[in-house]
C-alpha atoms as a PDB file:
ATOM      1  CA  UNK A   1    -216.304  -9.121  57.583  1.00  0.00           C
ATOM      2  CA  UNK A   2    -212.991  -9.993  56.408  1.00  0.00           C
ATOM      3  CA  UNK A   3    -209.637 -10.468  58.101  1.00  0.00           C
ATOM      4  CA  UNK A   4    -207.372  -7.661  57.258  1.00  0.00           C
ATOM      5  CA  UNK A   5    -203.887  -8.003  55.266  1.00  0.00           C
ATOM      6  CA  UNK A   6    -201.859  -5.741  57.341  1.00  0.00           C
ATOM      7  CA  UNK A   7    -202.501  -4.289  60.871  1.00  0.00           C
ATOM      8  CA  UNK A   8    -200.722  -1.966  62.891  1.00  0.00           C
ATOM      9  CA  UNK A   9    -198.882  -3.043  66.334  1.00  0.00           C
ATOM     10  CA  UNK A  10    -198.578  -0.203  69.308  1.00  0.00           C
ATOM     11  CA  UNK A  11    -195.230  -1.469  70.492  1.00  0.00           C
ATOM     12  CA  UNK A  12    -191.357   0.105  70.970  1.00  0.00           C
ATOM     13  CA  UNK A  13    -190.368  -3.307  72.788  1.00  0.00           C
ATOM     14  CA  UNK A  14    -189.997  -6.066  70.322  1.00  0.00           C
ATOM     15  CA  UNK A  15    -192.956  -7.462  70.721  1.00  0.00           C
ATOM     16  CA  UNK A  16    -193.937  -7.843  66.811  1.00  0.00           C
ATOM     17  CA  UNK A  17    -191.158 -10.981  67.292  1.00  0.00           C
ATOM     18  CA  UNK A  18    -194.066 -12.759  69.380  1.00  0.00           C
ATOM     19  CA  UNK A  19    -197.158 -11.709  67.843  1.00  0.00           C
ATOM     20  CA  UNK A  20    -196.460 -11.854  64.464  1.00  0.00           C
ATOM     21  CA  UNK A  21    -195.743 -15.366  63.733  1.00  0.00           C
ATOM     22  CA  UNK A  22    -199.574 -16.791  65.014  1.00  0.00           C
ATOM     23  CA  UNK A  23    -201.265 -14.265  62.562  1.00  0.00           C
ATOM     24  CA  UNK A  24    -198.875 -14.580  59.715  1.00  0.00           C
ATOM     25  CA  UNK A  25    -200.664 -18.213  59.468  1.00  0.00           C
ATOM     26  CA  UNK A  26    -204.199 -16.482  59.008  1.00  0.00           C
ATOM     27  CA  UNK A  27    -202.324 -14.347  56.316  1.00  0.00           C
ATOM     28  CA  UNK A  28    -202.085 -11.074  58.361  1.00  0.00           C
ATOM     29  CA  UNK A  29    -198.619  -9.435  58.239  1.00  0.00           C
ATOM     30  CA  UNK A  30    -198.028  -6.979  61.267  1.00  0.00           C
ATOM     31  CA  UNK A  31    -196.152  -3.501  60.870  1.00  0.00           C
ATOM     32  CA  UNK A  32    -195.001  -1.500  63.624  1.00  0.00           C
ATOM     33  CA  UNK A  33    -194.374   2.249  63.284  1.00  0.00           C
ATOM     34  CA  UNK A  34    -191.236   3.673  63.944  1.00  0.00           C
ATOM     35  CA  UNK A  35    -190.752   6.495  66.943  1.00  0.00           C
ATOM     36  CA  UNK A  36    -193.845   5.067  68.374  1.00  0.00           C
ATOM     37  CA  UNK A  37    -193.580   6.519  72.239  1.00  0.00           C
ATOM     38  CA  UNK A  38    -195.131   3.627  74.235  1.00  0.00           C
ATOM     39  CA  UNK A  39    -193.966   4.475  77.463  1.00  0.00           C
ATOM     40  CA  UNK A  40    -195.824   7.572  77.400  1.00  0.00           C
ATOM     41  CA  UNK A  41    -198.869   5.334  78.498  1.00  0.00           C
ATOM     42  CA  UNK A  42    -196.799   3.676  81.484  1.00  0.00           C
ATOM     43  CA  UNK A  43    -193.934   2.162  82.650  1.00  0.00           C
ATOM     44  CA  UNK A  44    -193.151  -0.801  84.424  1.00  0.00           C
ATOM     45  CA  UNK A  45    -190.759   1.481  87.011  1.00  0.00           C
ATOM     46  CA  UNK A  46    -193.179   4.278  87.673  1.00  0.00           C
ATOM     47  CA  UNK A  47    -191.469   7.094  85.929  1.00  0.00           C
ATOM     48  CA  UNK A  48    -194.427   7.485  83.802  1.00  0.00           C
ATOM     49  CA  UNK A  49    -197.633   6.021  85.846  1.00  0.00           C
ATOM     50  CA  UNK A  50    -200.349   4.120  83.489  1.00  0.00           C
ATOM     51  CA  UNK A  51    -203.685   5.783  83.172  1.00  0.00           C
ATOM     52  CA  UNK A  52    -206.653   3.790  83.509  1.00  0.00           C
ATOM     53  CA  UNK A  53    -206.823   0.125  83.236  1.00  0.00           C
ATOM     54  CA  UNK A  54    -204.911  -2.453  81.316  1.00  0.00           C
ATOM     55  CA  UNK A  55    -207.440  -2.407  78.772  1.00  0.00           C
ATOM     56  CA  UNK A  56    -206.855   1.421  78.261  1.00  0.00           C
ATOM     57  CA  UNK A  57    -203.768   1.442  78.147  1.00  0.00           C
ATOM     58  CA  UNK A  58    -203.745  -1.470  75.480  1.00  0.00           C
ATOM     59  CA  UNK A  59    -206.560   0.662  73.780  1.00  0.00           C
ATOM     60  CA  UNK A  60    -204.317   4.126  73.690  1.00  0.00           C
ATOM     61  CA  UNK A  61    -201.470   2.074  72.329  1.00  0.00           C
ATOM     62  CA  UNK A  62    -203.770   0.574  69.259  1.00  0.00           C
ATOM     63  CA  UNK A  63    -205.130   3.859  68.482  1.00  0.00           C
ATOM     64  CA  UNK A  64    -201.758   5.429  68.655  1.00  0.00           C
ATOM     65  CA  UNK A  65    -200.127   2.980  65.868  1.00  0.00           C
ATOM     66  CA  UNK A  66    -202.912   3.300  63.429  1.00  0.00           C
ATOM     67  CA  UNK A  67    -202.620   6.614  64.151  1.00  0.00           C
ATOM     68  CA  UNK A  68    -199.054   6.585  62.993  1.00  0.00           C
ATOM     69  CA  UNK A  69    -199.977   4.069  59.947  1.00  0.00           C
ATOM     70  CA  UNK A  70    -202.909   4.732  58.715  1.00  0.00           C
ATOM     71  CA  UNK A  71    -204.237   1.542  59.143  1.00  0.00           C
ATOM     72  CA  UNK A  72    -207.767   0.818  60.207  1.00  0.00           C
ATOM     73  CA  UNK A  73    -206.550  -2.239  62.647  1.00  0.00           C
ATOM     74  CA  UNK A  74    -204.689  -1.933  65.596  1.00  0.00           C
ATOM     75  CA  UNK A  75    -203.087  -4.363  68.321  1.00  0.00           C
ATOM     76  CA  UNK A  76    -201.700  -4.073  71.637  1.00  0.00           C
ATOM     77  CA  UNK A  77    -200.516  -5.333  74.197  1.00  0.00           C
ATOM     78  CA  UNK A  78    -200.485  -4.681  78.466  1.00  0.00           C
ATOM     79  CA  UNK A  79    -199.041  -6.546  81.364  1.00  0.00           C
ATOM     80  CA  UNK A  80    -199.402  -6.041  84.717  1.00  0.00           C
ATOM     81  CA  UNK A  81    -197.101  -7.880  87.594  1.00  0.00           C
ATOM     82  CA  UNK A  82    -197.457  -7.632  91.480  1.00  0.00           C
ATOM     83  CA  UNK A  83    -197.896  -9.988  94.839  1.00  0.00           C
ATOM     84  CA  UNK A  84    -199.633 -13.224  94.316  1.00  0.00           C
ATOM     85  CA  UNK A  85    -203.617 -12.231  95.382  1.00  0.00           C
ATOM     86  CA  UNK A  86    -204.028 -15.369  97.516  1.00  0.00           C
ATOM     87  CA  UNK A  87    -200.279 -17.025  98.009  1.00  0.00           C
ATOM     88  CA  UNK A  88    -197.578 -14.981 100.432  1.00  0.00           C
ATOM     89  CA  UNK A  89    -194.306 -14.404  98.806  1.00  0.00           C
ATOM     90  CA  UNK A  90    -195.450 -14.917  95.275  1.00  0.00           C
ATOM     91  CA  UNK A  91    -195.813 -13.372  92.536  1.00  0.00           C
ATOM     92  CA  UNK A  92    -198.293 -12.961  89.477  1.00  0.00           C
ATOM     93  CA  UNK A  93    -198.743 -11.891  86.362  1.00  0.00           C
ATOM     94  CA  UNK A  94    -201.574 -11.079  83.727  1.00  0.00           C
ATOM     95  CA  UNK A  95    -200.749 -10.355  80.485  1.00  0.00           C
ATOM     96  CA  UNK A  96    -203.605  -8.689  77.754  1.00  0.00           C
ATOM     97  CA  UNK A  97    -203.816  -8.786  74.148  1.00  0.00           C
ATOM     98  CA  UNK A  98    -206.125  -6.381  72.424  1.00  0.00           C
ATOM     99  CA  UNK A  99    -207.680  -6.376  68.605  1.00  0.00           C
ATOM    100  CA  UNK A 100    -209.388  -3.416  67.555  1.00  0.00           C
ATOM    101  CA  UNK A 101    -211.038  -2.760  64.082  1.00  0.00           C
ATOM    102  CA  UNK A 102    -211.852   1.175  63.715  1.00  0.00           C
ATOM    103  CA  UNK A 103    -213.920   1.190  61.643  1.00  0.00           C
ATOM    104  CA  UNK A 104    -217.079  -1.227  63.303  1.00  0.00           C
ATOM    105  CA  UNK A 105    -215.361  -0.098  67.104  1.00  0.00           C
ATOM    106  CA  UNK A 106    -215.053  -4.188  66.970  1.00  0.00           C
ATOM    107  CA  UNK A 107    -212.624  -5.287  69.670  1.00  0.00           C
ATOM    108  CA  UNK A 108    -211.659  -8.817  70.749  1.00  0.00           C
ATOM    109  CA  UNK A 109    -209.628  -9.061  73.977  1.00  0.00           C
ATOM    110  CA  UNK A 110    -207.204 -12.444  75.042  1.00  0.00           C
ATOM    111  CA  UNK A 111    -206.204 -12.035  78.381  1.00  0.00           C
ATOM    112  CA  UNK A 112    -203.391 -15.072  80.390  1.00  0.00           C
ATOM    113  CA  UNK A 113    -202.442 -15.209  83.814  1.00  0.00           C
ATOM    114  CA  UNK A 114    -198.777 -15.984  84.473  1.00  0.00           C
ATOM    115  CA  UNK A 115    -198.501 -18.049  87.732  1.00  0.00           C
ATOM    116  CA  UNK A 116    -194.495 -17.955  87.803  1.00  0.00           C
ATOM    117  CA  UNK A 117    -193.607 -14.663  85.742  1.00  0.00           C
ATOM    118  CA  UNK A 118    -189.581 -13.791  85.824  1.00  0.00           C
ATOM    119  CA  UNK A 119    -190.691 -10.704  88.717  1.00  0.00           C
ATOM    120  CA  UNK A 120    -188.771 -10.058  91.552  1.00  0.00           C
ATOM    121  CA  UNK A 121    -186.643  -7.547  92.996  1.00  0.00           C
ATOM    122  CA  UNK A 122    -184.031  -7.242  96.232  1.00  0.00           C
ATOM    123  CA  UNK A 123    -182.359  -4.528  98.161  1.00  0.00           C
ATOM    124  CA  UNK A 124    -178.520  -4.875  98.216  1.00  0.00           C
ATOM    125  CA  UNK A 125    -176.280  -3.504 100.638  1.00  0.00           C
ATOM    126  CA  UNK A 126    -173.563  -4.035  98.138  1.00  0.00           C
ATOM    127  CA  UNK A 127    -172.364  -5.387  95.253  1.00  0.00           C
ATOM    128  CA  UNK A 128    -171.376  -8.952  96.509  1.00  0.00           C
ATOM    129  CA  UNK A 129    -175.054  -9.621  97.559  1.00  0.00           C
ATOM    130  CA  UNK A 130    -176.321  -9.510  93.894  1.00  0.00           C
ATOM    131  CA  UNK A 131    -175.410 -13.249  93.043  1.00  0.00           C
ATOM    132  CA  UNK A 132    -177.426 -15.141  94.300  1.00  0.00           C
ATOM    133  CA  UNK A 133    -180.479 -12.750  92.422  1.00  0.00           C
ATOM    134  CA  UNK A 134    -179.024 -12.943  89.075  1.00  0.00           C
ATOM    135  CA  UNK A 135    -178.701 -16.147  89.030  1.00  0.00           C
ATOM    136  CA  UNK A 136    -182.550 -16.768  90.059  1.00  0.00           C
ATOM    137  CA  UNK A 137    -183.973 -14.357  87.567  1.00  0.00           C
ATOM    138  CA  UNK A 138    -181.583 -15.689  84.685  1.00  0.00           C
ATOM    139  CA  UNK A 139    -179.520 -12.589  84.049  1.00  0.00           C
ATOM    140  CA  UNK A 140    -178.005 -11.519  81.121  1.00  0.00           C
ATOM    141  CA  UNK A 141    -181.133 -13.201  79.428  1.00  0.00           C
ATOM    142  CA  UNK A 142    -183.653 -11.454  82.345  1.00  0.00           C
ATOM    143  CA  UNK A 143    -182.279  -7.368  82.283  1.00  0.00           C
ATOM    144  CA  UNK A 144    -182.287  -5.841  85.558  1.00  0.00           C
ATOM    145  CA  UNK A 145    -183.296  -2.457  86.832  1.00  0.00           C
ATOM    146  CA  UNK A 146    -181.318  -0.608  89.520  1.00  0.00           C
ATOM    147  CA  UNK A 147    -182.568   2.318  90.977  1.00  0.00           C
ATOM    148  CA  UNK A 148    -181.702   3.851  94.758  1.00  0.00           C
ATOM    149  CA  UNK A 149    -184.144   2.828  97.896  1.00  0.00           C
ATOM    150  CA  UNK A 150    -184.591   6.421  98.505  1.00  0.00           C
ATOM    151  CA  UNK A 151    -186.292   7.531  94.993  1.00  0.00           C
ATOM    152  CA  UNK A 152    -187.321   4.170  93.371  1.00  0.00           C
ATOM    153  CA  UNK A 153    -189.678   5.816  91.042  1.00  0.00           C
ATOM    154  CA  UNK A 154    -186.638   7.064  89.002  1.00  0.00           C
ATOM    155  CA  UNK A 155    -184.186   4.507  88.042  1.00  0.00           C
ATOM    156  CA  UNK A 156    -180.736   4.813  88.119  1.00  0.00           C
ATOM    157  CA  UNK A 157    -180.386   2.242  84.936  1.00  0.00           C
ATOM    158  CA  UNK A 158    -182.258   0.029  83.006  1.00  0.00           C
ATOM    159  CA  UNK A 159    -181.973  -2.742  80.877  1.00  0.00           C
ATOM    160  CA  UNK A 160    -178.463  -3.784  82.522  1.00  0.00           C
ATOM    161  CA  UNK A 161    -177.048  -6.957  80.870  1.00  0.00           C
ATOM    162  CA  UNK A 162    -173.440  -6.653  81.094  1.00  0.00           C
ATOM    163  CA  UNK A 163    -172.320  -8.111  84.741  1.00  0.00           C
ATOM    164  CA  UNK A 164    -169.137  -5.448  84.362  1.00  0.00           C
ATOM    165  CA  UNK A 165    -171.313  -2.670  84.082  1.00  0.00           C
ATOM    166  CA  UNK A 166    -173.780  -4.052  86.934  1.00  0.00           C
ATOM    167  CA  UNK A 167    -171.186  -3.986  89.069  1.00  0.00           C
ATOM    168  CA  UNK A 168    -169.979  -0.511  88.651  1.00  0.00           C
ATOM    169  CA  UNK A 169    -173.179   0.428  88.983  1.00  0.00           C
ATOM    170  CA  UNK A 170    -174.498  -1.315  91.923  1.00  0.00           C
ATOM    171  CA  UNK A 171    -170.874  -0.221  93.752  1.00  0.00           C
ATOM    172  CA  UNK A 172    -171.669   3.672  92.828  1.00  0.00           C
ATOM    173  CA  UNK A 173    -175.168   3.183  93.796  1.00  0.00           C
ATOM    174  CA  UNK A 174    -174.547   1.342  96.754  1.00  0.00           C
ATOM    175  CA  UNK A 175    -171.988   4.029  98.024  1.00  0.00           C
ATOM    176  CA  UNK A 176    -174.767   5.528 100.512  1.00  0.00           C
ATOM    177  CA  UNK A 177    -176.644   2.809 101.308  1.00  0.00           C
ATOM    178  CA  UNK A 178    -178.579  -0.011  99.546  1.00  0.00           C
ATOM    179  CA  UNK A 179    -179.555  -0.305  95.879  1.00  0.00           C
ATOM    180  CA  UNK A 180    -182.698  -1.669  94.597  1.00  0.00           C
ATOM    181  CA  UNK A 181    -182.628  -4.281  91.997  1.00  0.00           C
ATOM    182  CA  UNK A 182    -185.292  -5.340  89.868  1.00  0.00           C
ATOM    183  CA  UNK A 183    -186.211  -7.642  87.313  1.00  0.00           C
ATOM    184  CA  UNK A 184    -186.663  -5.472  84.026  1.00  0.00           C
ATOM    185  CA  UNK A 185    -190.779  -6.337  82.702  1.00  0.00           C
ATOM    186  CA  UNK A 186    -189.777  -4.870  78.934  1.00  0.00           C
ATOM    187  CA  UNK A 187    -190.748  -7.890  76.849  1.00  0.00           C
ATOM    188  CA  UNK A 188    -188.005  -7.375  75.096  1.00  0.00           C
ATOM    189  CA  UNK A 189    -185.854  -7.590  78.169  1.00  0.00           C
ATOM    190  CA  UNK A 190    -187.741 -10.508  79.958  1.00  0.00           C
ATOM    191  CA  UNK A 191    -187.807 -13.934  77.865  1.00  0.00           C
ATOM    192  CA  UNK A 192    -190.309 -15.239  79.774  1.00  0.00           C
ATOM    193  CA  UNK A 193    -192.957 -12.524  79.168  1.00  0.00           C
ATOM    194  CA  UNK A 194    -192.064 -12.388  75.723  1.00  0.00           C
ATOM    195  CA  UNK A 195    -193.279 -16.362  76.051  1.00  0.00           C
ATOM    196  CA  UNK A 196    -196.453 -15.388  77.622  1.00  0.00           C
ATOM    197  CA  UNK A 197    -197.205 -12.865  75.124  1.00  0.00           C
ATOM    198  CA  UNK A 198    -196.605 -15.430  71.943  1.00  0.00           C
ATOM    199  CA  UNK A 199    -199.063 -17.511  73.474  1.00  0.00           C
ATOM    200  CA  UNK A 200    -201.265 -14.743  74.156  1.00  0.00           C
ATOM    201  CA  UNK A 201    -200.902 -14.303  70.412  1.00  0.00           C
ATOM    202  CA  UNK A 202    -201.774 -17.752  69.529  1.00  0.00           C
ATOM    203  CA  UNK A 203    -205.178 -17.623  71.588  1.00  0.00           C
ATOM    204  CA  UNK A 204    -205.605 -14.716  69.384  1.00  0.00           C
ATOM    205  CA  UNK A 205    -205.209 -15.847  66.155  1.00  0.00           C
ATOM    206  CA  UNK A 206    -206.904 -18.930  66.684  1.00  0.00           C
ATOM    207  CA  UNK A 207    -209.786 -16.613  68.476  1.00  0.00           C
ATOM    208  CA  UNK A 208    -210.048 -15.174  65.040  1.00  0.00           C
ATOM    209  CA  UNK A 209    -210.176 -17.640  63.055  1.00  0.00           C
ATOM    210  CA  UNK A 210    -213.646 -18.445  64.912  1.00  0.00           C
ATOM    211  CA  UNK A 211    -216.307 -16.766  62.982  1.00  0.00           C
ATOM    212  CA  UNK A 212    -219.744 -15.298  64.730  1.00  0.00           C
ATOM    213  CA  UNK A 213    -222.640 -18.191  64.063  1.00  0.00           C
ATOM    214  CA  UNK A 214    -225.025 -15.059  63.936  1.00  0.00           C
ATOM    215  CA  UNK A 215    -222.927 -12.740  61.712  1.00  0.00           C
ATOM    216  CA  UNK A 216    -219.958 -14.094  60.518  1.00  0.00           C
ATOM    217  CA  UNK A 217    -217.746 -11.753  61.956  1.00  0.00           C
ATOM    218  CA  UNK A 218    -214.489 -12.973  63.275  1.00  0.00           C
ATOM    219  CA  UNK A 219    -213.715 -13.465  67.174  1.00  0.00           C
ATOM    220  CA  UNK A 220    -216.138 -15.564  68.585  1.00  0.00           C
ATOM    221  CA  UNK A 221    -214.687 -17.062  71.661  1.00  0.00           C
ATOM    222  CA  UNK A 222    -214.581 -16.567  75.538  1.00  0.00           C
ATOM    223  CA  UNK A 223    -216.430 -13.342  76.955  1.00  0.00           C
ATOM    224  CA  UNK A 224    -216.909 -14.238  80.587  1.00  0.00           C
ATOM    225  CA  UNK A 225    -217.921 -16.764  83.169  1.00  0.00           C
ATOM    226  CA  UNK A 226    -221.539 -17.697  83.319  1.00  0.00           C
ATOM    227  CA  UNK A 227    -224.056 -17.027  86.581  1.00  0.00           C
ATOM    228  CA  UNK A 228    -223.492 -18.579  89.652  1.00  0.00           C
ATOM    229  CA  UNK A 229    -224.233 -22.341  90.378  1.00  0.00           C
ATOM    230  CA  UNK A 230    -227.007 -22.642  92.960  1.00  0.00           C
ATOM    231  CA  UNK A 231    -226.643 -24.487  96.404  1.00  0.00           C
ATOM    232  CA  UNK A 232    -226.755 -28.435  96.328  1.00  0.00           C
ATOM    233  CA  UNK A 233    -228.287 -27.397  99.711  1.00  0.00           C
ATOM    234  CA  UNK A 234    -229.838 -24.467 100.124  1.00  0.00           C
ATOM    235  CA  UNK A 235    -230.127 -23.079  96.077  1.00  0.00           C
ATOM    236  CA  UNK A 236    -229.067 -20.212  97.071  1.00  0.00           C
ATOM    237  CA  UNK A 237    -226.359 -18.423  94.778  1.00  0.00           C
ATOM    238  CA  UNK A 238    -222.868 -19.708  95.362  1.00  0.00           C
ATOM    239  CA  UNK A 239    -218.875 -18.711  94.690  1.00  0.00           C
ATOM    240  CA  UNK A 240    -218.487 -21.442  91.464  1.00  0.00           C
ATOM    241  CA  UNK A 241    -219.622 -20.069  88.138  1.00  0.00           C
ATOM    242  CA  UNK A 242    -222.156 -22.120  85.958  1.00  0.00           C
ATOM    243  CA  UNK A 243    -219.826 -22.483  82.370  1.00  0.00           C
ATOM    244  CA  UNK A 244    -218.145 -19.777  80.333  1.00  0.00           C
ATOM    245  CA  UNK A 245    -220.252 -17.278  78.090  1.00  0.00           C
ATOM    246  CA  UNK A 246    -218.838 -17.152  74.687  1.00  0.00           C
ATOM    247  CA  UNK A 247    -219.797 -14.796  72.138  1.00  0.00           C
ATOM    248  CA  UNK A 248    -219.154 -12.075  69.536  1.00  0.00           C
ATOM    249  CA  UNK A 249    -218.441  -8.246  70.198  1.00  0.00           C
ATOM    250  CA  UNK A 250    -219.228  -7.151  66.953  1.00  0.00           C
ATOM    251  CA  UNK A 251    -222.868  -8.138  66.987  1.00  0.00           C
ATOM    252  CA  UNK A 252    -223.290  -9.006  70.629  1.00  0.00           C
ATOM    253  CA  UNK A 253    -224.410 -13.013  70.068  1.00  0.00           C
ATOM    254  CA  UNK A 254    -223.470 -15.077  73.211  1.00  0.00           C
ATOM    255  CA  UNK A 255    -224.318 -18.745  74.299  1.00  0.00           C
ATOM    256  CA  UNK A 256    -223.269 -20.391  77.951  1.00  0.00           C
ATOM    257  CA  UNK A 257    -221.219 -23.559  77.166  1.00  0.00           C
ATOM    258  CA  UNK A 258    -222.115 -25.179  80.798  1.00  0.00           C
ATOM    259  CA  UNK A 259    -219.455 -27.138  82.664  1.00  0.00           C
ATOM    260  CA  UNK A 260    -217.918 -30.413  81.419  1.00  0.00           C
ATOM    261  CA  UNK A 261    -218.692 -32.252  84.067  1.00  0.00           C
ATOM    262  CA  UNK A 262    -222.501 -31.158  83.311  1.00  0.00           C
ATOM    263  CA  UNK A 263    -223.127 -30.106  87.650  1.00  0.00           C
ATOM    264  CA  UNK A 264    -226.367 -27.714  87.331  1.00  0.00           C
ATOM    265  CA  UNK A 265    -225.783 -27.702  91.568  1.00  0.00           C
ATOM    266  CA  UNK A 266    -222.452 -26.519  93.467  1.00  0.00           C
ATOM    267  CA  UNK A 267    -220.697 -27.940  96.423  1.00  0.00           C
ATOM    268  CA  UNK A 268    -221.495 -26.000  99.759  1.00  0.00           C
ATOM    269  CA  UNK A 269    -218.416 -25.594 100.068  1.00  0.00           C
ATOM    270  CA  UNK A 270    -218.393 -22.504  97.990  1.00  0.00           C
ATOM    271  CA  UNK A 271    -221.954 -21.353  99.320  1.00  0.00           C
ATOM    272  CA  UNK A 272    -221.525 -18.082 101.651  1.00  0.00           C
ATOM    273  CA  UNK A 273    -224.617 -19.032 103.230  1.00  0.00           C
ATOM    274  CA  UNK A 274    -223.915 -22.375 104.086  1.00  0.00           C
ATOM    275  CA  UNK A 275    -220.044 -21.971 104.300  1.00  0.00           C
ATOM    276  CA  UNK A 276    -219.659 -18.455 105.697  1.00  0.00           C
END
């Protein structure tokens, strides 16, 4: 199976400036098609809500460029940015990069976790009170979002990077009461997404460049974590995965690359029976 010259990218937000570049060194050139209606499979401010998973999503957008191009290869991208799972007052992000080859169904899928993504957002009473958030997000490079605390799922504006029109804005939306102002996630609009999705890129193209052992195909790389790690105590199954299962999703070949430290027994620490 070869590499394709030219694939189709599902995107209205730039992001071709990211994910080109990696796969223009394995000779693939990227086109995007033009009036390609991304947000009509999600938006970061709710206006449109995403259907399905991030994976879906990414999959919809693929389909919809080579849809648009003709092409038999499509890529994608999805992010997804909310409350740290495990640390208060943070925030996370994951970021998704999807493959997908027509005409075998083939997909490969690079996903990254972002521990300090440019998210936030703050009510302001007024104007004034703005500051001290632009400053932290890195506006005019970060674009905010401001949309009124009483009907948040429709935006007032977006993509705000003039402070002169901010502040006209935030004082007409402020008028009644406070104003809620966001980061804006476009990649276009958020340098440090745009980062994370350049290296998602790179994981990519050097994913491809990997070729299947079994059949040659291109992808072979990370699928999953392995099983469990027994017990150093009891051997019963515990919370710390045994390696990473890589493989190929074209003709389903996997191997478990086992941990570098080479444990075959896990710390009861992370046994539920012996640390519940």
């Amino acid at each position: 199976m070869t590499l394709p010259d030219l694939v189709a990218l599902g995107t209205m937000h730039g992001k071709a400036a990211a994910i080109a570049p990696p796969l223009a060194a394995l000779g693939i050139a990227v086109t995007v098609p033009d009036g390609l209606d991304t947000d009509a499979f999600g938006t970061f401010t709710g206006e449109r809500p995403r259907v399905g998973t991030m994976l879906d999503a990414a999959r919809a957008k693929a389909r919809a460029a080579m849809a648009a191009t003709g092409l038999p290869v499509g890529l994608a991208s999805e992010g997804a940015y909310g409350p740290h799972p495990v640390i208060p007052f943070l925030a996370q992000g994951r970021e998704l990069l999807l493959w997908l080859d027509s005409r075998t169904g083939h997909e490969i899928v690079e996903v990254l976790t972002d521990p300090a993504p440019c998210y936030d957002q703050l009510a302001v009473p007024s104007p004034a009170e703005a500051a001290g958030f632009l400053g932290r997000i890195g506006f005019p490079d970060t674009a905010v979002v401001v949309s009124l605390a009483s009907n948040r799922a429709h935006p007032v504006a977006k993509g705000i990077r003039d402070r002169a029109e901010l502040q006209r804005i935030l004082a007409a939306a402020t008028a009644d009461g406070p104003a809620i102002l966001q980061t804006d996630m476009r990649a276009h609009l958020n340098p440090r997404r745009m980062m994370m999705i350049a290296r998602l890129a790179e994981q990519l193209s050097a994913r491809l460049a990997r070729r299947c052992p079994d059949c040659a195909a291109p992808g072979w790389g990370f699928l999953r974590k392995g099983p469990a790690l027994p017990c150093a105590w009891c051997s019963g199954p515990t919370l710390t995965p045994g390696g990473d299962i890589h493989g190929c999703t074209a003709c389903g070949a996997e191997t478990l690359l086992p941990l570098p430290d080479g444990k075959t027994e896990a710390d009861p620490g992370s046994c539920p029976l012996c640390n519940p």
